[in-house]
Protein backbone atom coordinates (compact mmCIF):
# COMPACT_ATOMS: atom_id res chain seq x y z
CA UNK A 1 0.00 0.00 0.00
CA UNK A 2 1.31 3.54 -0.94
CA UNK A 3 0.95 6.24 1.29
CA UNK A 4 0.57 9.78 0.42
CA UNK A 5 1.88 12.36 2.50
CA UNK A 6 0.84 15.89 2.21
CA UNK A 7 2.69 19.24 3.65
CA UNK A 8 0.90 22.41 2.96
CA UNK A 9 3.82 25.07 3.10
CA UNK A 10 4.49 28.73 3.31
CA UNK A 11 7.33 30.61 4.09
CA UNK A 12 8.61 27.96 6.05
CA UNK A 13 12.50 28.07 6.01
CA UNK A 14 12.90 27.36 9.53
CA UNK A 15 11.38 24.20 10.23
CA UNK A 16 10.83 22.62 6.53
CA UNK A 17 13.68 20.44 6.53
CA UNK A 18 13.12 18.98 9.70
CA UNK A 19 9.75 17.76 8.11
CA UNK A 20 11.23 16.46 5.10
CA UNK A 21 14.47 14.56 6.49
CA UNK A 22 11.38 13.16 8.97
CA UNK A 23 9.68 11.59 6.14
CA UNK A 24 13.07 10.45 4.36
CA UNK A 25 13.56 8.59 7.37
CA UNK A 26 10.91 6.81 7.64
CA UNK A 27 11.90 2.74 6.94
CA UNK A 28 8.36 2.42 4.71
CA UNK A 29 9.23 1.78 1.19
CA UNK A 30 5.76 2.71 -0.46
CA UNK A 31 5.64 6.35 0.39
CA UNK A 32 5.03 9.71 -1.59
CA UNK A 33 5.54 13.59 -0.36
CA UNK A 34 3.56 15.92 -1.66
CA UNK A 35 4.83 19.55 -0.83
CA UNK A 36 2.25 22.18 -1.67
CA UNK A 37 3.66 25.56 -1.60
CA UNK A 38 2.04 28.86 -1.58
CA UNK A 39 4.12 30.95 -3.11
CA UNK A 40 6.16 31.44 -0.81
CA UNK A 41 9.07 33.79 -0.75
CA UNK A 42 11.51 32.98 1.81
CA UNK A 43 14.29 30.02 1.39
CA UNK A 44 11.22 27.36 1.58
CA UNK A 45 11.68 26.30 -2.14
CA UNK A 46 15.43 26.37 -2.23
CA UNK A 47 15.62 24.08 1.22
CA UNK A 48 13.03 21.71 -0.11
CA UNK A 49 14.48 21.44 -3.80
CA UNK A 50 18.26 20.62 -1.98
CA UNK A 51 16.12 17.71 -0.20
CA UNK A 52 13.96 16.20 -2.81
CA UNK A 53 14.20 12.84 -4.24
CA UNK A 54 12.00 10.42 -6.54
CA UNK A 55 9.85 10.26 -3.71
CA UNK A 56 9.11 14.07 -3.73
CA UNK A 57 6.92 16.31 -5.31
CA UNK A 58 7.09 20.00 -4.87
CA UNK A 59 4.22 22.38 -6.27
CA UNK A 60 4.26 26.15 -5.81
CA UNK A 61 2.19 28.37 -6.58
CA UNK A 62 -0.36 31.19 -4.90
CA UNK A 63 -2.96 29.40 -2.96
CA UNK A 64 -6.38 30.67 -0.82
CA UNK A 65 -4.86 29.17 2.55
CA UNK A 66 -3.64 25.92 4.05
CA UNK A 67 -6.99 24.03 3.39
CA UNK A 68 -6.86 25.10 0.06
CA UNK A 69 -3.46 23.78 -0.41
CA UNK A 70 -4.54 20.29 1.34
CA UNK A 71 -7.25 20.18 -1.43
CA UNK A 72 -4.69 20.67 -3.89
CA UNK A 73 -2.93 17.44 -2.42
CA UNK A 74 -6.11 15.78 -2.39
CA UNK A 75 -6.41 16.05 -6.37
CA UNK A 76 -2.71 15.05 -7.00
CA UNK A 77 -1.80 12.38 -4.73
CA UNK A 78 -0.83 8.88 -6.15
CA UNK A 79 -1.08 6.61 -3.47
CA UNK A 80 -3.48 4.47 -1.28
CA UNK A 81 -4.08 6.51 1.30
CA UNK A 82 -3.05 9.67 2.32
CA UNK A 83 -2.64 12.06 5.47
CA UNK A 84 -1.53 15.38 6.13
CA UNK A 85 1.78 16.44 7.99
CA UNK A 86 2.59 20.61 8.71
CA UNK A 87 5.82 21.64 7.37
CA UNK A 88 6.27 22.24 10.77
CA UNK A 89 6.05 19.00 12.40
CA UNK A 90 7.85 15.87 11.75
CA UNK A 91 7.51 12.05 12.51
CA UNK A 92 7.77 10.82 15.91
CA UNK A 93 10.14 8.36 14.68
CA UNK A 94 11.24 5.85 11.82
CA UNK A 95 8.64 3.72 12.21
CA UNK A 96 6.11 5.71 12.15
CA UNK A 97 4.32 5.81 8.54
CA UNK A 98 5.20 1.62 8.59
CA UNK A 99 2.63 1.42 12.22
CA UNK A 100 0.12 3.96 10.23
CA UNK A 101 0.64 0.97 6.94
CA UNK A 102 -0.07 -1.60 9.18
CA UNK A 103 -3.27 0.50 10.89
CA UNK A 104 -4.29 1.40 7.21
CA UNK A 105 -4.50 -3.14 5.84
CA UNK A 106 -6.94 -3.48 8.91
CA UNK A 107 -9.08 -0.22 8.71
CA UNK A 108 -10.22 2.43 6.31
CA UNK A 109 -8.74 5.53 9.03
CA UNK A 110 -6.27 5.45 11.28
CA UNK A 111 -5.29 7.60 13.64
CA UNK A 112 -3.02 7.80 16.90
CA UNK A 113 -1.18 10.27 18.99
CA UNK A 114 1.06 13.03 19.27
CA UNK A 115 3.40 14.72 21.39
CA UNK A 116 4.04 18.85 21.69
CA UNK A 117 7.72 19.70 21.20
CA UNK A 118 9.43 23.23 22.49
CA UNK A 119 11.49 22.66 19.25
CA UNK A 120 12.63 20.15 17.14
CA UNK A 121 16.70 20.25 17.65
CA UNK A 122 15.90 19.26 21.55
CA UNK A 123 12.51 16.96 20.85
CA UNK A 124 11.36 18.50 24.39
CA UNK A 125 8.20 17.45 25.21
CA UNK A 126 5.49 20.11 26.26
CA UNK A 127 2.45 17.85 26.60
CA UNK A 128 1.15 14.93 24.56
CA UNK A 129 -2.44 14.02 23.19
CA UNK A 130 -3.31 10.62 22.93
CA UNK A 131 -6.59 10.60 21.03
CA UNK A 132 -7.80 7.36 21.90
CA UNK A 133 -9.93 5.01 20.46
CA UNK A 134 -12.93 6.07 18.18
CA UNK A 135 -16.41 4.86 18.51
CA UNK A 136 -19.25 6.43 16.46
CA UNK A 137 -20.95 9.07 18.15
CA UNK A 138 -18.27 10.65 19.97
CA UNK A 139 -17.94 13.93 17.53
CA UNK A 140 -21.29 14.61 19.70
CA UNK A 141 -19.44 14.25 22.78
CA UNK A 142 -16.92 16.53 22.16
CA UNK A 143 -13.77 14.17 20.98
CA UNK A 144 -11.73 14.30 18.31
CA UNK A 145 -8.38 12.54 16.79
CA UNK A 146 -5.31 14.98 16.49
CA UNK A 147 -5.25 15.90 12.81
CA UNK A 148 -1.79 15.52 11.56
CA UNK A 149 -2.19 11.58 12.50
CA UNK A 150 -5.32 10.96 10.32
CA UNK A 151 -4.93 8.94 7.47
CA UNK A 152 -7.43 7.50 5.37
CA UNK A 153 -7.57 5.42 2.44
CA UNK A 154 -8.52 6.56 -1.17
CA UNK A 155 -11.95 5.21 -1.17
CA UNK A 156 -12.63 6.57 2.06
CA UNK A 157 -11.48 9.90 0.95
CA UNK A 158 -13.61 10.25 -2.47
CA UNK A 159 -16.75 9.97 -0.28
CA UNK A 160 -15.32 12.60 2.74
CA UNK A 161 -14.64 15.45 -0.59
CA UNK A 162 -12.75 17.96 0.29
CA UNK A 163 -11.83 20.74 3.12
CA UNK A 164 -14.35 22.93 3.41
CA UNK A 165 -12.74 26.42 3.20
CA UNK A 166 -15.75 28.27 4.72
CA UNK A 167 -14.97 26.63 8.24
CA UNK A 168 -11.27 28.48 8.08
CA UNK A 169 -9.46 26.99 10.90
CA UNK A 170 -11.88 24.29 11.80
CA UNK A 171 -11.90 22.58 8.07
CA UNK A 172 -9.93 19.57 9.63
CA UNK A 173 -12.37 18.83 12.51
CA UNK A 174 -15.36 18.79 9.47
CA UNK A 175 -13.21 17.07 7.40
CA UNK A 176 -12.63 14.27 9.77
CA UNK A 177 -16.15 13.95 11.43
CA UNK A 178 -17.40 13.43 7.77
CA UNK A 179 -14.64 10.33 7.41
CA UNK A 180 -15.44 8.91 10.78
CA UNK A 181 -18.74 9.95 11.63
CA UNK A 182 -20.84 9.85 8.03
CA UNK A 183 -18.26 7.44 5.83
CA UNK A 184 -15.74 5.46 7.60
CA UNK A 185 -17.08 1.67 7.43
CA UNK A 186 -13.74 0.72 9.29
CA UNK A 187 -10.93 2.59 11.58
CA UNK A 188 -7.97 1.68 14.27
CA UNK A 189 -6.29 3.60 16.71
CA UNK A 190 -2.78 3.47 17.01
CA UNK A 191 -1.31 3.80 20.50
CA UNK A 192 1.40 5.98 20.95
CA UNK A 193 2.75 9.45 19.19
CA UNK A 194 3.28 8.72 15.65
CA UNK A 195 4.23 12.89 15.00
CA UNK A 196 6.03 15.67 16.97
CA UNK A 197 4.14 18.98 16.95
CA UNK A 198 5.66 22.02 17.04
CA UNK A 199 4.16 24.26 19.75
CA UNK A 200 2.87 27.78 18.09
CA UNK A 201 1.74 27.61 14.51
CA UNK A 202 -1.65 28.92 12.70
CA UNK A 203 -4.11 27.25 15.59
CA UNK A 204 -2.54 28.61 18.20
CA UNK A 205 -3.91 31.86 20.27
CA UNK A 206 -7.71 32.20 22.31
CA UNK A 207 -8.89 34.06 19.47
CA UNK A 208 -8.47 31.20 17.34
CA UNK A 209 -9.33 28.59 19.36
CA UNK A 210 -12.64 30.16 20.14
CA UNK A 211 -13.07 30.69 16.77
CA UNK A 212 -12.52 27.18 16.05
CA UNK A 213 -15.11 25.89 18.22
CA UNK A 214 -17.55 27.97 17.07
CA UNK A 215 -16.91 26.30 13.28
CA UNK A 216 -16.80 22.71 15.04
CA UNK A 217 -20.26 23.39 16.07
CA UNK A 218 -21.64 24.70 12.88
CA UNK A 219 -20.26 20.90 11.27
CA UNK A 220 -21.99 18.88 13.84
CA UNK A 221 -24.88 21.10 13.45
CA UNK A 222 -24.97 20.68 9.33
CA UNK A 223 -23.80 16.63 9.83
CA UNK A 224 -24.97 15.59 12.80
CA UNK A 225 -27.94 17.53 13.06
CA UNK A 226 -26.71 19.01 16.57
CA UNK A 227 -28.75 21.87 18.48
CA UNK A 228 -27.93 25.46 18.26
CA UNK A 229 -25.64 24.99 21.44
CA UNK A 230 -24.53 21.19 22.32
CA UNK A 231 -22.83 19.40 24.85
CA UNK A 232 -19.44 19.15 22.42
CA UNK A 233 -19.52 22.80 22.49
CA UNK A 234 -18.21 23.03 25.96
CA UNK A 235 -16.77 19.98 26.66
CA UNK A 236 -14.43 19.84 23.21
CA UNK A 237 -11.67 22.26 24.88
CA UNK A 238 -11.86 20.41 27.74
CA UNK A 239 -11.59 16.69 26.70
CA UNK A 240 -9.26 17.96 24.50
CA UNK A 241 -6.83 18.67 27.32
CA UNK A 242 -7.78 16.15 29.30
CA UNK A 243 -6.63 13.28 26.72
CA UNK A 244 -3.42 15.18 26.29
């Protein structure tokens, strides 16, 4: 089974070769990288161009966001399955993709967990989020998996679509309660972190959390047919530190 990886990237000189020397490493042989670039204008392209082999595709051009760039991957990846890592994260280790393989010839999704890093040259662990097990249901309750360990295979994907770019920073959350929650006829967790997140980034800040949570609840409202204020609404930030 080949695996597609996608990285969304702009103006990300600092961290994008920790990314891509992450998925290099990795000791599965049926693998693809997809970087999507927006544009960017920093040393991004240069880094990523030193770094590429067979396995690497690099696309740049002006995009309407991050989710718009993840749909981009979504039309051009090659493999199996695919998933989604930030060019500002990285694998948790060299086995990782091989233990989301393995997930992926049992199940239609997979996801796992993650740990928060201060920065990749120390690997310093901030906090971790587990995810745990999902049942269907839970989306109502509040849980979610951590994104950048979700990956799903092609026929699963075709019947999710796309990101939704009117939820802005909550287009992953919709995105993934229509795989589980509406599509997925099969999924395994994975215990343990299969990536290293890099603390900051675009979802970072109360403003943006808040805002967020406020597109979570207009999914489960349009998919799930929740109320104009459910139970998920307030317990979401809270479970979601709780399993971390």
């Amino acid at each position: 089974m080949k695996i597609s990886v996608v990285t969304a990237s702009r103006n990300s000189e600092a961290t994008i070769a920790w990314t891509i020397r992450s998925f290099l490493a990795q000791d599965y042989p049926h693998k693809e990288l997809l970087i999507i670039d927006g544009a960017s204008t920093d040393g991004t392209l240069e880094i990523a161009r030193k770094l590429a082999t067979p396995d690497i595709k690099i696309v740049s051009e002006p995009d309407k966001g991050i989710y718009d760039a993840m749909n981009k991957g979504l039309r051009l990846y090659t493999g199996d399955a695919i998933g989604f890592l930030n060019s500002d994260d990285t694998f948790h280790d060299a086995g990782a993709l091989a233990r989301i393989g393995d997930g992926l010839h049992r199940a239609e999704a997979v996801h796992g967990g993650l740990v928060f890093v201060k920065s990749h040259e120390t690997k310093r662990v901030v906090r971790t989020w587990r995810g745990g097990p999902f049942k269907p249901g839970q989306f109502r309750r509040g849980w979610l998996p951590p994104h950048p360990t979700f990956y799903i295979r092609r026929s699963l994907a075709e019947r999710t679509g796309e990101f939704d770019l009117s939820y802005d920073s909550a287009a992953d959350y919709d995105f993934m309660l229509r795989a589980l929650e509406l599509h997925a006829k099969s999924n395994v967790y994975i215990p343990g972190p299969l990536i290293d997140f890099l603390t900051g980034g675009a979802s970072s800040g109360i403003k943006r959390v808040v805002l967020a949570n406020i597109g979570c609840l207009r999914s489960r409202r349009r998919h799930l047919g929740a109320p104009f204020l459910d139970l998920a609404f307030f317990l979401k930030p809270g479970l979601k530190i709780l399993t971390q």
